[in-house]
N, C-alpha and C. Protein backbone atom coordinates (compact mmCIF):
# COMPACT_ATOMS: atom_id res chain seq x y z
N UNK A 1 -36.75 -16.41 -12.15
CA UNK A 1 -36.67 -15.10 -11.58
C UNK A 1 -35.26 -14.77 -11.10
N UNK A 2 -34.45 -15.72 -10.85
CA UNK A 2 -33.08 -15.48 -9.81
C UNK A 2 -32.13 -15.28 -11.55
N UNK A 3 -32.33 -15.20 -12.37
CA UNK A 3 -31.21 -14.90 -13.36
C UNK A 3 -31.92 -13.51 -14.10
N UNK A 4 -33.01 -13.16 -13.49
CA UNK A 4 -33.93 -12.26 -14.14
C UNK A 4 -32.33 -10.55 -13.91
N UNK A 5 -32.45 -10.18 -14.64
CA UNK A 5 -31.36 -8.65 -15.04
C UNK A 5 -32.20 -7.55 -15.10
N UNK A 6 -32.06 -6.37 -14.26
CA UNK A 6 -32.47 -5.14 -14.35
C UNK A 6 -31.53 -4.41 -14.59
N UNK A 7 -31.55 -2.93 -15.32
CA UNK A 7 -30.62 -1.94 -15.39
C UNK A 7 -31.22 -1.25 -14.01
N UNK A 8 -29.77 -0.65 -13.63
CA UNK A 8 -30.13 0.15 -12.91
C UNK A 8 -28.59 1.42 -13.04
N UNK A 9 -29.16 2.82 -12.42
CA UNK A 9 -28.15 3.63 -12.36
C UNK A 9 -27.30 4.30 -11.48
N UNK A 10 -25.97 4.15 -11.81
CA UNK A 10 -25.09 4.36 -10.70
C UNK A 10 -24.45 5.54 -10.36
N UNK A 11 -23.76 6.24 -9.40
CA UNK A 11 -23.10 7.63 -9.91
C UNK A 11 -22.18 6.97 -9.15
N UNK A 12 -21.03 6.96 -10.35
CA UNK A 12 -19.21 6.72 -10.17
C UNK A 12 -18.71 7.28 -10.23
N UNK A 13 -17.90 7.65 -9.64
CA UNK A 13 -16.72 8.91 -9.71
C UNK A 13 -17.53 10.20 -10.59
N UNK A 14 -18.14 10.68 -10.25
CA UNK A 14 -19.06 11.85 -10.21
C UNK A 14 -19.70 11.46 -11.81
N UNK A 15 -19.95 10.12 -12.64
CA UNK A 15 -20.65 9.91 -13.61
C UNK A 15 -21.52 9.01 -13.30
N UNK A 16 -22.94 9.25 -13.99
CA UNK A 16 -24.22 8.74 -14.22
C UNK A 16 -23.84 7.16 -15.24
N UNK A 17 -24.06 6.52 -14.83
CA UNK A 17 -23.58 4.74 -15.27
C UNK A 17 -24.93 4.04 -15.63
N UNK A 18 -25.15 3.76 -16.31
CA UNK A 18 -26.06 2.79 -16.37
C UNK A 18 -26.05 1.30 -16.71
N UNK A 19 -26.29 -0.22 -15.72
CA UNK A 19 -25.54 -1.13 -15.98
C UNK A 19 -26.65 -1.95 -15.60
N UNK A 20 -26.38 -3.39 -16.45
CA UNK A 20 -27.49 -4.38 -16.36
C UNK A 20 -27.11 -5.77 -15.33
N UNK A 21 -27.92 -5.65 -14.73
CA UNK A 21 -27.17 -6.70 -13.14
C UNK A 21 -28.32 -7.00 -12.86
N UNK A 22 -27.74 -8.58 -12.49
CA UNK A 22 -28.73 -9.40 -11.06
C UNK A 22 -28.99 -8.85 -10.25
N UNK A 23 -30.09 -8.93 -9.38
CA UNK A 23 -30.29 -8.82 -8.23
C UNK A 23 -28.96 -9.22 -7.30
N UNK A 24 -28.43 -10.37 -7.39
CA UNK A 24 -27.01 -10.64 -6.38
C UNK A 24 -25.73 -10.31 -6.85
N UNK A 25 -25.79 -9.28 -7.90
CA UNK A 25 -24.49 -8.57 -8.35
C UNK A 25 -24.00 -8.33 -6.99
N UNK A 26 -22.81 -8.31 -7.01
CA UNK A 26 -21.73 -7.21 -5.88
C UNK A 26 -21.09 -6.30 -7.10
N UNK A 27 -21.36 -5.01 -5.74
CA UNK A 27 -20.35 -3.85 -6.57
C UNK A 27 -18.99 -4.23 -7.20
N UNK A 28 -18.29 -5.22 -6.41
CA UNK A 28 -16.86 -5.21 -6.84
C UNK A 28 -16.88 -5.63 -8.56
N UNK A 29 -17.95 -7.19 -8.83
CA UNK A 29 -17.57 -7.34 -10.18
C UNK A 29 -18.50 -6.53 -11.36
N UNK A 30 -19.53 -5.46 -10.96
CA UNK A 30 -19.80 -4.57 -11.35
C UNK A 30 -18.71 -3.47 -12.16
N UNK A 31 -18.29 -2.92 -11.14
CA UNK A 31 -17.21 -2.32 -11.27
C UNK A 31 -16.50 -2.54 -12.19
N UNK A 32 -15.61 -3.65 -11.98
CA UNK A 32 -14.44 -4.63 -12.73
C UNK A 32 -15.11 -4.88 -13.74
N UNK A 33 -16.50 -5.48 -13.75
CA UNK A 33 -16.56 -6.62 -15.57
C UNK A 33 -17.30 -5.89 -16.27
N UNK A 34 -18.14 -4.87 -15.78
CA UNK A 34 -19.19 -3.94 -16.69
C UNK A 34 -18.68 -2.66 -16.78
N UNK A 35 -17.91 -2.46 -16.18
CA UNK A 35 -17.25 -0.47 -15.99
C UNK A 35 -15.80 -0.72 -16.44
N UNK A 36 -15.28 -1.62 -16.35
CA UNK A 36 -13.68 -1.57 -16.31
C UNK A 36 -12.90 -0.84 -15.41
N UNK A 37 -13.16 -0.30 -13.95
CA UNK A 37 -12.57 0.13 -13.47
C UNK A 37 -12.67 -1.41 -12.31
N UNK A 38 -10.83 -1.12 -12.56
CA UNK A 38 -10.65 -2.40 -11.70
C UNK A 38 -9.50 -2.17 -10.66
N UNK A 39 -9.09 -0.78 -10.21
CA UNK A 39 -8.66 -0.82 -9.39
C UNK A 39 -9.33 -1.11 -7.85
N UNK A 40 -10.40 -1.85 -7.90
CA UNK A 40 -10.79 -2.61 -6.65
C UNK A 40 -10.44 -3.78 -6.87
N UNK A 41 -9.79 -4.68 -5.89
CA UNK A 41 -9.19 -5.50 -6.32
C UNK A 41 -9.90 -6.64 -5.40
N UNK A 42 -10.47 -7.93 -5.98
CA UNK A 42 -10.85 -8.91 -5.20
C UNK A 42 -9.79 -10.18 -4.41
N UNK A 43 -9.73 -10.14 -3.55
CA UNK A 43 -9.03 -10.59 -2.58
C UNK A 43 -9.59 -11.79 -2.16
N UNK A 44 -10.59 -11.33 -0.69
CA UNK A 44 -10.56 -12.22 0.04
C UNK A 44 -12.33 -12.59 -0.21
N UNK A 45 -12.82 -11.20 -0.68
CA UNK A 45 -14.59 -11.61 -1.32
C UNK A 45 -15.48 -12.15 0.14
N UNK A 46 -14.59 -11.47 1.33
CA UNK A 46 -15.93 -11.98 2.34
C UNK A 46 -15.31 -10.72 3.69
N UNK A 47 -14.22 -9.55 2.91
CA UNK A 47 -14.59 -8.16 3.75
C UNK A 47 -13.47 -8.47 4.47
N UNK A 48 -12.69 -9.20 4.73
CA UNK A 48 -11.20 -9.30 5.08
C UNK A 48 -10.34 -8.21 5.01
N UNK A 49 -9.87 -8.28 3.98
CA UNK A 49 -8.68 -8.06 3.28
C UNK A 49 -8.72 -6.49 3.29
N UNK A 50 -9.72 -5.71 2.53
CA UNK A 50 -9.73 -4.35 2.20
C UNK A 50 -9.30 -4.36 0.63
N UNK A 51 -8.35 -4.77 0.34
CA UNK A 51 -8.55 -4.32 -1.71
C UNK A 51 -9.12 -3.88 -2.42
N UNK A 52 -10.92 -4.32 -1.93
CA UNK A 52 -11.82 -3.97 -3.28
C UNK A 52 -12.60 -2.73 -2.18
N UNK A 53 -11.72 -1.94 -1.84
CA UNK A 53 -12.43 -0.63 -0.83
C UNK A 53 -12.65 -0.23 -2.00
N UNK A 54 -13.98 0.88 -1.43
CA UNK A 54 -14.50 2.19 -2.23
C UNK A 54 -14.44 3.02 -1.28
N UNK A 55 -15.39 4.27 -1.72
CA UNK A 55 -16.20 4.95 -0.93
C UNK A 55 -17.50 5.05 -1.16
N UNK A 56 -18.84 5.21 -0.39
CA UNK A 56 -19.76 4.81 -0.59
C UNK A 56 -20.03 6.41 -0.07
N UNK A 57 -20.47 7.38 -0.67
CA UNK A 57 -20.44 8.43 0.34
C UNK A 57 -19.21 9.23 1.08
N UNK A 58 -18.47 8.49 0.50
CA UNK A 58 -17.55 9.87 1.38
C UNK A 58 -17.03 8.75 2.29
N UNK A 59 -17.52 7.24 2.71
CA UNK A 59 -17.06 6.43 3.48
C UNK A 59 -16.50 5.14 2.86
N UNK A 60 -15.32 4.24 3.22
CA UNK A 60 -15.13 3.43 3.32
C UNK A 60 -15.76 2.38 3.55
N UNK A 61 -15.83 1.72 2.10
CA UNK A 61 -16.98 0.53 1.88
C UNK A 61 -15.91 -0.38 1.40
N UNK A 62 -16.28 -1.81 1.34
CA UNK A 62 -15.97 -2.87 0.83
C UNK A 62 -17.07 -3.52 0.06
N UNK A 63 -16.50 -3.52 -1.44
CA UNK A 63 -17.49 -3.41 -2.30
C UNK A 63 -17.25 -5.02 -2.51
N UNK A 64 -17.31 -5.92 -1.89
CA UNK A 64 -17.22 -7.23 -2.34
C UNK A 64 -18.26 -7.41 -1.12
N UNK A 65 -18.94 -6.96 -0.39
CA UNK A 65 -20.04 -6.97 0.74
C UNK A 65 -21.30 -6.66 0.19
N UNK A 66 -20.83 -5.18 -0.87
CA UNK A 66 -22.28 -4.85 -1.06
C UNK A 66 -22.51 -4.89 -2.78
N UNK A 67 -23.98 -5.21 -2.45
CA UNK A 67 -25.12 -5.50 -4.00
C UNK A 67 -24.73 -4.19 -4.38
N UNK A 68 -25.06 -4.22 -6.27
CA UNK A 68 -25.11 -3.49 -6.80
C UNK A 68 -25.82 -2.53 -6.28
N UNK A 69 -27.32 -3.05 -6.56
CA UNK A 69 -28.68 -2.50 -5.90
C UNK A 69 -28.76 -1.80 -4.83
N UNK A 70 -27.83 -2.14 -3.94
CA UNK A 70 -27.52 -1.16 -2.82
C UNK A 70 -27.06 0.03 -2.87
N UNK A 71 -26.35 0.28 -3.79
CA UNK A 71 -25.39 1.69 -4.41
C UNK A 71 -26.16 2.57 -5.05
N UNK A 72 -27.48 2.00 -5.32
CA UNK A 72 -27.91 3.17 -6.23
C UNK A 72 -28.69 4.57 -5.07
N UNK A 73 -28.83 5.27 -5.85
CA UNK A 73 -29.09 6.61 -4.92
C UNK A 73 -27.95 6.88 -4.23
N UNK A 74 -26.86 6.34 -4.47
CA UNK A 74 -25.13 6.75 -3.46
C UNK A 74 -24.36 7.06 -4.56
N UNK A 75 -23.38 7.96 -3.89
CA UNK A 75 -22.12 8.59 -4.90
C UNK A 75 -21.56 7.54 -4.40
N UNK A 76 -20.73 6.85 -5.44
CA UNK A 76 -19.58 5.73 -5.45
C UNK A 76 -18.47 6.45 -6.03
N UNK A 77 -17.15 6.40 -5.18
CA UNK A 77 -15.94 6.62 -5.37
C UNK A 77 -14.71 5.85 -5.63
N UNK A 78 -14.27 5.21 -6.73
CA UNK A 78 -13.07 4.21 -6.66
C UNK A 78 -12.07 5.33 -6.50
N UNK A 79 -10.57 4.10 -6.70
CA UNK A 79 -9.28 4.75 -6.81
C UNK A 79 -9.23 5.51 -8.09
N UNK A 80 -9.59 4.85 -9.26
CA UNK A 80 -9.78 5.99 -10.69
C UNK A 80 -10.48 6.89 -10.66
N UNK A 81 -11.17 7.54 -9.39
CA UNK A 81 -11.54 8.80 -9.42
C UNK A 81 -10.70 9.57 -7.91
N UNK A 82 -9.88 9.44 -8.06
CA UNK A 82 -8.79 10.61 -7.19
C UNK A 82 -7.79 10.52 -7.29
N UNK A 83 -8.01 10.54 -8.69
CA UNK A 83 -6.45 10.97 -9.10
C UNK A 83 -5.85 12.05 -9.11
N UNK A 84 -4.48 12.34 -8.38
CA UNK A 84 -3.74 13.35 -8.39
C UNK A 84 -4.00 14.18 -6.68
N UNK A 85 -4.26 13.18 -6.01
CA UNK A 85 -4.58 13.80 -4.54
C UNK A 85 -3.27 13.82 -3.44
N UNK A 86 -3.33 14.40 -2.54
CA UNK A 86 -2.49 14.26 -1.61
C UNK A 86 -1.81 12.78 -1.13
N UNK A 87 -2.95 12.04 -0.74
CA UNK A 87 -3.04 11.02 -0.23
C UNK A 87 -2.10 9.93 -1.71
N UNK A 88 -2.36 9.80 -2.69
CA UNK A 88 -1.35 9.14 -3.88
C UNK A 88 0.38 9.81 -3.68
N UNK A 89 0.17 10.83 -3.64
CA UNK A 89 1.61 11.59 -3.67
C UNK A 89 2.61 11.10 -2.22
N UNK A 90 2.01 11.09 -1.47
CA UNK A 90 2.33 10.53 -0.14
C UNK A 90 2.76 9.32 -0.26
N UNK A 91 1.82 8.22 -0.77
CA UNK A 91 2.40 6.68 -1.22
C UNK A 91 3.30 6.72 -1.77
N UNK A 92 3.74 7.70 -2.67
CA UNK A 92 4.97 7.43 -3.75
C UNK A 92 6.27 7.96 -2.74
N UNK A 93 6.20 9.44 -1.76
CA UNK A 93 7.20 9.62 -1.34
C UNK A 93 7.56 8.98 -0.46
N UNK A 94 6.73 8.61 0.29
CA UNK A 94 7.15 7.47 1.76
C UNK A 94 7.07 6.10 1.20
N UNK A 95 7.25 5.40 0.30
CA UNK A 95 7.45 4.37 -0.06
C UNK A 95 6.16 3.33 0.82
N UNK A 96 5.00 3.81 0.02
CA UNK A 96 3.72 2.92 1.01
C UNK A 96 2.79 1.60 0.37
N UNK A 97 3.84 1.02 -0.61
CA UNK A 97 3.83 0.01 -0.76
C UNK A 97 4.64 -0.74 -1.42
N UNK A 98 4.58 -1.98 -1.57
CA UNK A 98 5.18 -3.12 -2.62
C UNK A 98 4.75 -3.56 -3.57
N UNK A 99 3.74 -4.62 -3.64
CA UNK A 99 3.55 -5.47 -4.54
C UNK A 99 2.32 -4.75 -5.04
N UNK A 100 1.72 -3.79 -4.29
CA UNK A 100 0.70 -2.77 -5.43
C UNK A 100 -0.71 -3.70 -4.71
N UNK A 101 -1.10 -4.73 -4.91
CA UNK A 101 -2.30 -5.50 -4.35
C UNK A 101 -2.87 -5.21 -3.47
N UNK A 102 -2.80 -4.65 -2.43
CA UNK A 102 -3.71 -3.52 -1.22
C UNK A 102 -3.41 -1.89 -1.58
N UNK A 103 -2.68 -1.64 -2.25
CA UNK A 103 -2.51 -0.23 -2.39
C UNK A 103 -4.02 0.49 -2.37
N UNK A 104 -4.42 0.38 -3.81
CA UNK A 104 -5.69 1.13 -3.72
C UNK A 104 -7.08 0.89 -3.19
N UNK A 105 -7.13 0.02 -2.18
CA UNK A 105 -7.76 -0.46 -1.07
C UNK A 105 -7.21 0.73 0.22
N UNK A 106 -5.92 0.56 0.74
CA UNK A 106 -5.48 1.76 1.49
C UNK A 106 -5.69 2.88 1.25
N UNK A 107 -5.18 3.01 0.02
CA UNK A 107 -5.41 4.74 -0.61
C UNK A 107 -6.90 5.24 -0.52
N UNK A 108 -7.79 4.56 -0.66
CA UNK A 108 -9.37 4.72 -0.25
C UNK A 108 -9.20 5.20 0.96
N UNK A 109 -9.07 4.31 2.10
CA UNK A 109 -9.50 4.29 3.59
C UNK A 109 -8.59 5.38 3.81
N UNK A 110 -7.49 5.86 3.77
CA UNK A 110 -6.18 6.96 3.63
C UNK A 110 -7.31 8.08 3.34
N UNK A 111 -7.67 8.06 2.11
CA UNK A 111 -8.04 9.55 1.57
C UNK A 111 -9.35 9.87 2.13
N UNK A 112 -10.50 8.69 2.42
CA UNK A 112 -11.44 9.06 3.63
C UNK A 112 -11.36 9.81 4.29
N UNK A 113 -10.20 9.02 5.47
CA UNK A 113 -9.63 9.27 7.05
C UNK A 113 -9.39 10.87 6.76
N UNK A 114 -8.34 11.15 5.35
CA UNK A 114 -8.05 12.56 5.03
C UNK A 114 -9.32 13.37 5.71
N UNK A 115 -10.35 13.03 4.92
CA UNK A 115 -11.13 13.86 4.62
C UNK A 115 -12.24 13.87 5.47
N UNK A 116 -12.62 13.03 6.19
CA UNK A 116 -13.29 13.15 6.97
C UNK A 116 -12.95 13.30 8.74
N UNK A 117 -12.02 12.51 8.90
CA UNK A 117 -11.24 13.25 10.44
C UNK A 117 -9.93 14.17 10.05
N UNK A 118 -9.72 15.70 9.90
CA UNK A 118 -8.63 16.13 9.79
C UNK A 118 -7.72 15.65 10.58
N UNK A 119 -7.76 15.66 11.69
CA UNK A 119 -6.55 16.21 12.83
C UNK A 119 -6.43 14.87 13.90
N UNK A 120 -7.39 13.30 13.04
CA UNK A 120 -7.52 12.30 14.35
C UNK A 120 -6.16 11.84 14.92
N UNK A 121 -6.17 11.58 16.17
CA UNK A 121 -5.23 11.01 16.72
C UNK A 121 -4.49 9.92 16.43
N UNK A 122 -3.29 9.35 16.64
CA UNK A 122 -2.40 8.30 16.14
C UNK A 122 -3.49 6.81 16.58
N UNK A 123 -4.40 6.69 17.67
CA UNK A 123 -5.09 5.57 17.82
C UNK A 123 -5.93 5.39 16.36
N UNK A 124 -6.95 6.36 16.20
CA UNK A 124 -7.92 6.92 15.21
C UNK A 124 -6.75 6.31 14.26
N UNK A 125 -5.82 6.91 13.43
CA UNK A 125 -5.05 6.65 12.44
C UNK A 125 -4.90 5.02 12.13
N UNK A 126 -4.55 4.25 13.16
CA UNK A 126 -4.35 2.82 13.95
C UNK A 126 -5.36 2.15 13.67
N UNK A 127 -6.57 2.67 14.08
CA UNK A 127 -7.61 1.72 13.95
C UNK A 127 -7.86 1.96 12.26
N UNK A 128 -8.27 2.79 11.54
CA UNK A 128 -8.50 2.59 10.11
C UNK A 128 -7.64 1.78 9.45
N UNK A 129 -6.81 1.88 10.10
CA UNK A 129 -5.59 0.93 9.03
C UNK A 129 -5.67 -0.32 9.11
N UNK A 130 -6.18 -0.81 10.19
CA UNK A 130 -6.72 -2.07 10.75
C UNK A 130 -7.48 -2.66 9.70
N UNK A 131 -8.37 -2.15 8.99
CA UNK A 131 -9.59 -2.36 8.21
C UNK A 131 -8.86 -3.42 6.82
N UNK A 132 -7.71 -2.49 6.59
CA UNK A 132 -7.27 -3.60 5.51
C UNK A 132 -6.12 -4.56 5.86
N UNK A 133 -5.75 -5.40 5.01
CA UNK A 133 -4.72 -5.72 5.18
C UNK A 133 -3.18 -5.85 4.30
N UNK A 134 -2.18 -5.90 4.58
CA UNK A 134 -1.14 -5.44 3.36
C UNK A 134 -0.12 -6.76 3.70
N UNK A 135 -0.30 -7.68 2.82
CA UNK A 135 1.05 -9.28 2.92
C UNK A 135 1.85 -8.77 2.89
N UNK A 136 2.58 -7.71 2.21
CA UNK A 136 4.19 -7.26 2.31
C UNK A 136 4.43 -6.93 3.46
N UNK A 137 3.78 -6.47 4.33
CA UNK A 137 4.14 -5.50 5.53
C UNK A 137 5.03 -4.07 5.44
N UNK A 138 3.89 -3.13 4.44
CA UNK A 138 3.76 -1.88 4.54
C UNK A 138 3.25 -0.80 5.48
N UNK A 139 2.95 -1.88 6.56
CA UNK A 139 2.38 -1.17 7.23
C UNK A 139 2.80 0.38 8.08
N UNK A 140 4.08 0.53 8.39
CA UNK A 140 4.61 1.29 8.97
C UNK A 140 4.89 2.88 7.71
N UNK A 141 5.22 2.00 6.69
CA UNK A 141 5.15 3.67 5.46
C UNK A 141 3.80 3.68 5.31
N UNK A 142 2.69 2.95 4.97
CA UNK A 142 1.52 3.63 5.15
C UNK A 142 1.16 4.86 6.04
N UNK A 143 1.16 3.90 7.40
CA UNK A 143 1.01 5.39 8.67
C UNK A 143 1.91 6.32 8.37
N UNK A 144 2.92 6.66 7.97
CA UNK A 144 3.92 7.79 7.47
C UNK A 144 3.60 8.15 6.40
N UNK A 145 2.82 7.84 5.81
CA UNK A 145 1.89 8.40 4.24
C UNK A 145 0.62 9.10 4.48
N UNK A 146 -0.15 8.53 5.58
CA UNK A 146 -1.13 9.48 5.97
C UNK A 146 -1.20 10.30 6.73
N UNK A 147 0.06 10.48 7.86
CA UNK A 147 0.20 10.93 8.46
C UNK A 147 0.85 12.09 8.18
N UNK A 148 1.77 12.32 7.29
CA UNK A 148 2.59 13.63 5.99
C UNK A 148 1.00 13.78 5.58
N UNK A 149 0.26 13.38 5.18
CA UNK A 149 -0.92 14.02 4.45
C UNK A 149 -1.89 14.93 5.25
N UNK A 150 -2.19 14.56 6.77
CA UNK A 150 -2.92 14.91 7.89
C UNK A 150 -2.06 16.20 8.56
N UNK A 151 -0.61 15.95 8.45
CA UNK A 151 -0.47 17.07 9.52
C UNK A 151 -0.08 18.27 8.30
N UNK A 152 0.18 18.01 6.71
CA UNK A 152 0.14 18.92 5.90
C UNK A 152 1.51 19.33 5.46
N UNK A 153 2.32 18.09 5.77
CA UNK A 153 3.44 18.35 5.06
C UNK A 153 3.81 17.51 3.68
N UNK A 154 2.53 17.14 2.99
CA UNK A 154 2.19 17.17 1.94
C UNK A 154 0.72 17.75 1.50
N UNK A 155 0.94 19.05 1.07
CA UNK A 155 -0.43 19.43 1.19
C UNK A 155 -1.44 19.20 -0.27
N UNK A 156 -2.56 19.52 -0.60
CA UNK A 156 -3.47 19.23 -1.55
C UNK A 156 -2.89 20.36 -2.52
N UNK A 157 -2.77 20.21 -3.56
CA UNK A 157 -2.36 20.58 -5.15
C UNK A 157 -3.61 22.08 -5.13
């Protein structure tokens, strides 16, 4: 029974998916080995790190936490579906990263925060950023990447 495979269906970046998984699939190698979208990136695989962020709803998920099976009936959002947003344009002008390996982990929790607190305060800003983590120590152009995005001096296309 424990190798037993069901299809089940997903909505990714606003498409209907249909994919054949274990019961103990995680979204992340879902994603990555059956979809090919692999800008979630596996890291630390126990919710650390932030890399393999999504959105689960409109929220900041770490898809190396959650079952496939869990996602269904939820809009799932990677980095290959927001492309061309405020929040990307911002990374490139404030220089909000290095080595690329937390980028689109940030850029998730970034374009959330966008979108769901307009106007939060520099703590609010502080604590989301918390969620991931970045080895180069980007941390300071990040907050200057979301923060040009929040107060609208990079505004949405």
């Amino acid at each position: 029974m424990l190798n037993e495979k069901n299809a089940v269906r997903l909505k990714i970046n606003d498409l209907e998916q249909e994919v054949i998984v274990r019961p103990s699939a995680i979204l992340l190698d879902t994603l990555r080995e059956q979809l090919g979208l692999t800008g979630a990136k596996p890291g630390c695989l126990n919710g650390d790190c932030g890399a393999c962020t999504v959105l689960v709803d409109g929220n900041p998920v770490k898809s190396c936490l959650m079952l496939t099976a869990e996602a269904i009936s939820h809009e799932i959002t990677t980095i290959e579906g927001i492309k061309n947003t405020p929040v990307q344009r911002a990374f490139i002008e404030k220089f909000a990263f290095q080595c690329g390996y937390c980028t689109s982990g940030f850029l998730m929790v970034c374009h959330a925060l966008a979108q769901l607190r307009p106007a939060p305060p520099d703590i609010v800003i502080d604590e989301w950023l918390q969620s991931n983590i970045c080895r180069c120590t980007s941390y300071e152009e990040i907050g200057k990447a979301i923060r040009s995005v929040i107060s609208g001096e990079i505004p949405a296309l």
